[in-house]
PDB file of N, CA and C in Angstrom:
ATOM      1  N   UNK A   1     -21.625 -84.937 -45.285  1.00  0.00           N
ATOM      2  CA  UNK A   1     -20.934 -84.591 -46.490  1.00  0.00           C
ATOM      3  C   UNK A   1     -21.885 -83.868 -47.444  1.00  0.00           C
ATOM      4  N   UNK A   2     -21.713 -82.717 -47.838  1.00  0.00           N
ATOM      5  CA  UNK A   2     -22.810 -81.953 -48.964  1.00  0.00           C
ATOM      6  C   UNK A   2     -22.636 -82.530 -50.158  1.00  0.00           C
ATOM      7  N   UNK A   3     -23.398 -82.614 -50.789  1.00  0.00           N
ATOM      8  CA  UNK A   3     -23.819 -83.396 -52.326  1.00  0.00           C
ATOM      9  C   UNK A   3     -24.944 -82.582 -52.966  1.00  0.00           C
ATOM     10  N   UNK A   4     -24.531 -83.039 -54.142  1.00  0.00           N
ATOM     11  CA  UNK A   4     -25.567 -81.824 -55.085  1.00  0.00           C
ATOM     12  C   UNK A   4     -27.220 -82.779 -54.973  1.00  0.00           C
ATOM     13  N   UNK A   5     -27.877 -82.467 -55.068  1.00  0.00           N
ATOM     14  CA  UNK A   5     -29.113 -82.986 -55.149  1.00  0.00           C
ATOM     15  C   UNK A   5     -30.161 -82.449 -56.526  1.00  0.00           C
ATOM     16  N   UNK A   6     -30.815 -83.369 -57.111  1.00  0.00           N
ATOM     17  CA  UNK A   6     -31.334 -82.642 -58.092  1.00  0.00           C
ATOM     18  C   UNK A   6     -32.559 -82.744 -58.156  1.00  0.00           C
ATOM     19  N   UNK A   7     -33.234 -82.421 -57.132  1.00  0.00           N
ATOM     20  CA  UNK A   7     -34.766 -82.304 -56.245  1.00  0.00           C
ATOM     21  C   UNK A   7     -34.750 -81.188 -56.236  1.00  0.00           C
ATOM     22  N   UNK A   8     -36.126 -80.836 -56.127  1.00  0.00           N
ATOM     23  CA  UNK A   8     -37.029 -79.454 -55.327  1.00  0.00           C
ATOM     24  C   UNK A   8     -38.462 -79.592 -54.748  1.00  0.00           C
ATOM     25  N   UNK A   9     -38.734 -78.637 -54.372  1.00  0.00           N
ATOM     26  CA  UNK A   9     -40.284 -78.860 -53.479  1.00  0.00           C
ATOM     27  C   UNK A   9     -40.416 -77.186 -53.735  1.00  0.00           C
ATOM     28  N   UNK A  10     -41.638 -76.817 -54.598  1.00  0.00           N
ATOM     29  CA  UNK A  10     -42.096 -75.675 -54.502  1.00  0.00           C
ATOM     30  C   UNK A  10     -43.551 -75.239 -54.219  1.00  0.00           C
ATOM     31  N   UNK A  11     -43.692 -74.766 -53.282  1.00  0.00           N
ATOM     32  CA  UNK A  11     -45.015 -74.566 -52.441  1.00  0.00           C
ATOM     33  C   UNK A  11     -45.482 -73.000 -52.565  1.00  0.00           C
ATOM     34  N   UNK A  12     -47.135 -73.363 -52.860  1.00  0.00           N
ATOM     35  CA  UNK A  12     -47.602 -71.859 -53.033  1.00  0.00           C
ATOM     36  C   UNK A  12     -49.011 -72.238 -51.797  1.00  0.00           C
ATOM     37  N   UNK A  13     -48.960 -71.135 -51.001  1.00  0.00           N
ATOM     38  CA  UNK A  13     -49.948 -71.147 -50.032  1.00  0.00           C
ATOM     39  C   UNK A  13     -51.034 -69.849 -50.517  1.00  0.00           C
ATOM     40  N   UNK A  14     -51.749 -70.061 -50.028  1.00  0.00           N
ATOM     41  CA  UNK A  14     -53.471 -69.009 -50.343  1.00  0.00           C
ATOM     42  C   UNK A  14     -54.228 -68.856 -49.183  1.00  0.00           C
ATOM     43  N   UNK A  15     -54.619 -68.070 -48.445  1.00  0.00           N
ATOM     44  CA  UNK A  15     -56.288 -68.020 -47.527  1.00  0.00           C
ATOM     45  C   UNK A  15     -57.370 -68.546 -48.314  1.00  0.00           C
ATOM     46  N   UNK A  16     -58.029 -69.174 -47.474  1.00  0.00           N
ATOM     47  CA  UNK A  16     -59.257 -69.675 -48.100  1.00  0.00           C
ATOM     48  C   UNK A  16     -60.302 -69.261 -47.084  1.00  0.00           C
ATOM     49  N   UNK A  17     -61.461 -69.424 -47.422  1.00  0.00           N
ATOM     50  CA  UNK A  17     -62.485 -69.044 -46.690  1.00  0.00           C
ATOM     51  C   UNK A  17     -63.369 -69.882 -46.338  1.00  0.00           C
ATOM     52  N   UNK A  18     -62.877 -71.443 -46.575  1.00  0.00           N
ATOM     53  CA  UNK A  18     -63.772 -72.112 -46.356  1.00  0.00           C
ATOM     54  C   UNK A  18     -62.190 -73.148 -45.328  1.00  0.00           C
ATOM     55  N   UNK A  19     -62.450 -74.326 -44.873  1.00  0.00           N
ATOM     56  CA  UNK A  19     -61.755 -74.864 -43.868  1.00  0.00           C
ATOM     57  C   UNK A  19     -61.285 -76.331 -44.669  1.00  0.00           C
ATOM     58  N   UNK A  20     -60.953 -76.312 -46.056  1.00  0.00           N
ATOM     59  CA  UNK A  20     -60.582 -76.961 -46.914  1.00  0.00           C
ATOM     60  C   UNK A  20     -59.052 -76.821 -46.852  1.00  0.00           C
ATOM     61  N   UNK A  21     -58.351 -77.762 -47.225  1.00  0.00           N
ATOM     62  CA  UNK A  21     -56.621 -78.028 -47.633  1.00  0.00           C
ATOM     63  C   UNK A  21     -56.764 -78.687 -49.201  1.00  0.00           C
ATOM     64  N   UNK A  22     -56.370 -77.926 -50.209  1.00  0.00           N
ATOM     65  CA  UNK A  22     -56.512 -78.373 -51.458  1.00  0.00           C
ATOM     66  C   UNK A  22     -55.158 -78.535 -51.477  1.00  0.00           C
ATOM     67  N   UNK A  23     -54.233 -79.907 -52.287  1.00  0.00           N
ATOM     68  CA  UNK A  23     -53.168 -80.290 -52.179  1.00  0.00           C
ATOM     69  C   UNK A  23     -52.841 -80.546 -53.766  1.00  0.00           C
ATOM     70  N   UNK A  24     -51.742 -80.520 -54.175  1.00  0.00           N
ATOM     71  CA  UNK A  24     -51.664 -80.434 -55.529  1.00  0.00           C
ATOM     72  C   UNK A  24     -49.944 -81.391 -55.844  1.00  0.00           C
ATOM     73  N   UNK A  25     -49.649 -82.151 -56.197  1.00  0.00           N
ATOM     74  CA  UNK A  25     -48.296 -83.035 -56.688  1.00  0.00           C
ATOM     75  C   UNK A  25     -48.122 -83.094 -58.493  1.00  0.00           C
ATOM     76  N   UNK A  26     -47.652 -81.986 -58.508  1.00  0.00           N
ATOM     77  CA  UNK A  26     -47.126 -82.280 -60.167  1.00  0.00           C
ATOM     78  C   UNK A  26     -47.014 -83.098 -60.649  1.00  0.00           C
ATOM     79  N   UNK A  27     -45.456 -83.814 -60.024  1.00  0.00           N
ATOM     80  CA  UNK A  27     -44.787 -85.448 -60.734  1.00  0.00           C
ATOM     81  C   UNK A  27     -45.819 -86.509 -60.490  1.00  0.00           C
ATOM     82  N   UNK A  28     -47.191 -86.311 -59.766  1.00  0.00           N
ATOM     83  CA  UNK A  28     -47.811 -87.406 -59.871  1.00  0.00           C
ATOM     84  C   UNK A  28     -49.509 -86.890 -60.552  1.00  0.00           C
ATOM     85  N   UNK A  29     -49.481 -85.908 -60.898  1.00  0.00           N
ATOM     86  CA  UNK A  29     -50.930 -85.111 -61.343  1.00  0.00           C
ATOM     87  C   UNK A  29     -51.803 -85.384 -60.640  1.00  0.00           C
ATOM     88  N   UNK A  30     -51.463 -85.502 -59.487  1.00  0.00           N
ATOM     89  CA  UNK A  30     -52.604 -85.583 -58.567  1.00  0.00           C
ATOM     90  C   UNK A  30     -52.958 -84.588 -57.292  1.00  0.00           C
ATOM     91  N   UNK A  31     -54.092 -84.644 -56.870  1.00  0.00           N
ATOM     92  CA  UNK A  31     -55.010 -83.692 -55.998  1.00  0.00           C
ATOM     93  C   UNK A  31     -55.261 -84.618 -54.991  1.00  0.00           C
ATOM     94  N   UNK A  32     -55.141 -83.734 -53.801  1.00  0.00           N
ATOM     95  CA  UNK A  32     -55.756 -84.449 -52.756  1.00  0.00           C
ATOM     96  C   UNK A  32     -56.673 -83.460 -51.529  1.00  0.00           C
ATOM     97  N   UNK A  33     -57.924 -83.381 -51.351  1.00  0.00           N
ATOM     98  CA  UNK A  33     -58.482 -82.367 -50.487  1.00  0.00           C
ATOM     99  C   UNK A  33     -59.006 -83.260 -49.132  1.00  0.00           C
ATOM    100  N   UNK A  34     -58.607 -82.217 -48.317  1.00  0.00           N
ATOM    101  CA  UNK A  34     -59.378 -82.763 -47.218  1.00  0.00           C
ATOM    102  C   UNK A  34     -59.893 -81.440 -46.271  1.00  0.00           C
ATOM    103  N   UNK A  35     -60.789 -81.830 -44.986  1.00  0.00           N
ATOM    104  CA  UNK A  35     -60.947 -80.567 -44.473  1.00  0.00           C
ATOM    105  C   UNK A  35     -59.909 -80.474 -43.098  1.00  0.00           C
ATOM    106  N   UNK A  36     -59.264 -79.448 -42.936  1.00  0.00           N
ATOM    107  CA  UNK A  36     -58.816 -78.781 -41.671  1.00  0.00           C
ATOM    108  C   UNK A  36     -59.317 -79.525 -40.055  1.00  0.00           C
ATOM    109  N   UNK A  37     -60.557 -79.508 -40.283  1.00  0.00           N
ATOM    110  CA  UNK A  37     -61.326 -79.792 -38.938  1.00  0.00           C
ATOM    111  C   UNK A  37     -61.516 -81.346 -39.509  1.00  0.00           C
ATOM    112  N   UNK A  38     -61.243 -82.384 -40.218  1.00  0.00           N
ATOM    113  CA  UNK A  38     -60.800 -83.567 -39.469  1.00  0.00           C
ATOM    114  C   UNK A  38     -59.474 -84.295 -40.462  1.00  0.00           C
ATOM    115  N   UNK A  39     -58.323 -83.891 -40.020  1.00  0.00           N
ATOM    116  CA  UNK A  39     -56.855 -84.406 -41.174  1.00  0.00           C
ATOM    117  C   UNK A  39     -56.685 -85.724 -40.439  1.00  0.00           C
ATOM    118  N   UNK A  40     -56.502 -86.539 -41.364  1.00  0.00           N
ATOM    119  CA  UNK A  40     -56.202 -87.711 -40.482  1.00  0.00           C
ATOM    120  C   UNK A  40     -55.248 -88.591 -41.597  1.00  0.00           C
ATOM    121  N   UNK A  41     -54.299 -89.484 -41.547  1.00  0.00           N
ATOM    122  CA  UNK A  41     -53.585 -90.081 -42.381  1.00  0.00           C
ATOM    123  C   UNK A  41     -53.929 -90.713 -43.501  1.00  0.00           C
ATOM    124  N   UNK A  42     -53.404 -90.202 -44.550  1.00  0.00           N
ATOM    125  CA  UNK A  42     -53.889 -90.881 -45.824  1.00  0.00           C
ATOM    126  C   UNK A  42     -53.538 -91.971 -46.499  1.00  0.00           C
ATOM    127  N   UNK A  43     -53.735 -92.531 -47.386  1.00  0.00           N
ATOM    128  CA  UNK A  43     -53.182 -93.603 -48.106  1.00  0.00           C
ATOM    129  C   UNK A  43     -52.598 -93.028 -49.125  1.00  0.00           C
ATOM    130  N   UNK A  44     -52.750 -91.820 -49.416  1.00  0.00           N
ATOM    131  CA  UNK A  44     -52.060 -91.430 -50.477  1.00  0.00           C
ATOM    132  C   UNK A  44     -50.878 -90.814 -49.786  1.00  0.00           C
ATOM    133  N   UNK A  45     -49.328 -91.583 -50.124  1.00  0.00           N
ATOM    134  CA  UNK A  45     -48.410 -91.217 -48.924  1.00  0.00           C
ATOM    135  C   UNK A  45     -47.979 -90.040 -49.037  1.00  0.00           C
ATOM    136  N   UNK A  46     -47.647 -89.227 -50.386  1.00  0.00           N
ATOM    137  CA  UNK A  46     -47.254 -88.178 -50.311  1.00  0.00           C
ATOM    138  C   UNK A  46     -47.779 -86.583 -49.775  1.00  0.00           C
ATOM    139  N   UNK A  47     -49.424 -86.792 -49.127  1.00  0.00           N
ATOM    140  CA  UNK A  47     -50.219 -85.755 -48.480  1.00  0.00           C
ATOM    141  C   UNK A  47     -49.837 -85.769 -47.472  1.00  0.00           C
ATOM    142  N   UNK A  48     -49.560 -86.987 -46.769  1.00  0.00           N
ATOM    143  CA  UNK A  48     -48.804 -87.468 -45.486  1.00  0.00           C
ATOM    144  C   UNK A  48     -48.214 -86.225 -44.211  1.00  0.00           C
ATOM    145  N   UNK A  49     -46.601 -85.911 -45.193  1.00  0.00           N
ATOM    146  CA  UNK A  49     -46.279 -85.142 -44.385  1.00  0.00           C
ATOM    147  C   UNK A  49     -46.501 -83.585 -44.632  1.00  0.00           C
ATOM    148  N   UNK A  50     -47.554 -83.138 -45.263  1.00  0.00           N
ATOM    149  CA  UNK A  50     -47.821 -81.514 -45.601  1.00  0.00           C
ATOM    150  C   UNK A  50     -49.207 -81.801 -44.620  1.00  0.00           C
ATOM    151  N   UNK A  51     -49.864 -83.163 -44.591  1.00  0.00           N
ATOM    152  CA  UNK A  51     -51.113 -83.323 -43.476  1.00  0.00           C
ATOM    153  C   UNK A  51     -50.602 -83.005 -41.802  1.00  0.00           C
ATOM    154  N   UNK A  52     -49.084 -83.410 -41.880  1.00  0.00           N
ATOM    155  CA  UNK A  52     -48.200 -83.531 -40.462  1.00  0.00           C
ATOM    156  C   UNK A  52     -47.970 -82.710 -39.965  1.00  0.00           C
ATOM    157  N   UNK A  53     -47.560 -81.395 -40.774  1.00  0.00           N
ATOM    158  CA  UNK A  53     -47.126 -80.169 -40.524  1.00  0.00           C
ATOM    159  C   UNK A  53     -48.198 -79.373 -40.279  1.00  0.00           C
ATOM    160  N   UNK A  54     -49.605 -79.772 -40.776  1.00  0.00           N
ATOM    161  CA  UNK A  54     -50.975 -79.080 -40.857  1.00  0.00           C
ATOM    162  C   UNK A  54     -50.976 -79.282 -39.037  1.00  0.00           C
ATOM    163  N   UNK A  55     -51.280 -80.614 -38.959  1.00  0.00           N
ATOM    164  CA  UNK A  55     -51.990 -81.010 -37.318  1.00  0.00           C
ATOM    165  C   UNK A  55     -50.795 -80.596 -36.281  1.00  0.00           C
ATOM    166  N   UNK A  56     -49.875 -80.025 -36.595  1.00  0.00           N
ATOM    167  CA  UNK A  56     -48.777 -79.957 -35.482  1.00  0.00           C
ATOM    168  C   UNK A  56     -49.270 -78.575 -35.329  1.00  0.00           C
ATOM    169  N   UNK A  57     -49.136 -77.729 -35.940  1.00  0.00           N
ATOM    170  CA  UNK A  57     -49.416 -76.484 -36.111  1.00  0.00           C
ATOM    171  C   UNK A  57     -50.726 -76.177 -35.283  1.00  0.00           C
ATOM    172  N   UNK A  58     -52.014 -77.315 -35.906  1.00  0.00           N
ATOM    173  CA  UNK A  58     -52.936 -76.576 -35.007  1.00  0.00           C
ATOM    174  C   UNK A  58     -53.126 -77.161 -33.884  1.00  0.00           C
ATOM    175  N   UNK A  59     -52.075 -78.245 -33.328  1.00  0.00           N
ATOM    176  CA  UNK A  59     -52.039 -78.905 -31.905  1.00  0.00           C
ATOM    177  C   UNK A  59     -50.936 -77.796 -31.207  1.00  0.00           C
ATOM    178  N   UNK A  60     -50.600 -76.872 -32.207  1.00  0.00           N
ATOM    179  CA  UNK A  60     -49.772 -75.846 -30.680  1.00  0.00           C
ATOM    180  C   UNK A  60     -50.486 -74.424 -31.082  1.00  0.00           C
ATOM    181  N   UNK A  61     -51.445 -74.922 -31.282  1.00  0.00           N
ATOM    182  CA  UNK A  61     -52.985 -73.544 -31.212  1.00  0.00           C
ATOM    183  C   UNK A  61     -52.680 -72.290 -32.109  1.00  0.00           C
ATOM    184  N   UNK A  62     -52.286 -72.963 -33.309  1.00  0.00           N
ATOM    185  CA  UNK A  62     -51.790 -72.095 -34.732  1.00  0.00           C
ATOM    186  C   UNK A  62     -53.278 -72.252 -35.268  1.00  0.00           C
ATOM    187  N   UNK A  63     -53.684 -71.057 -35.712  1.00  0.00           N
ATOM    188  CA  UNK A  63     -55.038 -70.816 -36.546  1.00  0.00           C
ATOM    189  C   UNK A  63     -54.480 -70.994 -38.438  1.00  0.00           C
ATOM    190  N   UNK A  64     -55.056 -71.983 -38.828  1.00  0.00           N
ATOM    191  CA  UNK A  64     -55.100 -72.313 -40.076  1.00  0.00           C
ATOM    192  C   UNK A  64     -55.719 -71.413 -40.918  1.00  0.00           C
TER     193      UNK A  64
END
């Protein structure tokens, strides 16, 4: 059944030159960095699944 929802998710991506993931959550003012070459699950839950989408990507040999 469609329903209005009054959410969003707005994402801005960049090249970087170093092998860093700088993560950014408005509604919670918080930052979260980690490096590329070792993502591993956080405690902070909301890096979670943008960390998920990172390691899938480079487990089907997507260059970050």
């Amino acid at each position: 059944m469609p329903a209005a929802i009054d959410k969003a998710i707005y994402v801005a991506i960049s090249k970087r030159e170093d092998n860093q993931i700088h993560l950014y959550a408005h509604n919670y003012k918080a930052f979260h960095y980690c490096s590329i070459n070792d993502l591993q699950k956080s405690e902070v839950r909301w890096t979670n699944y943008i960390l998920g989408v990172a390691d899938q990507l480079i487990k089907k040999g997507i260059k970050l």
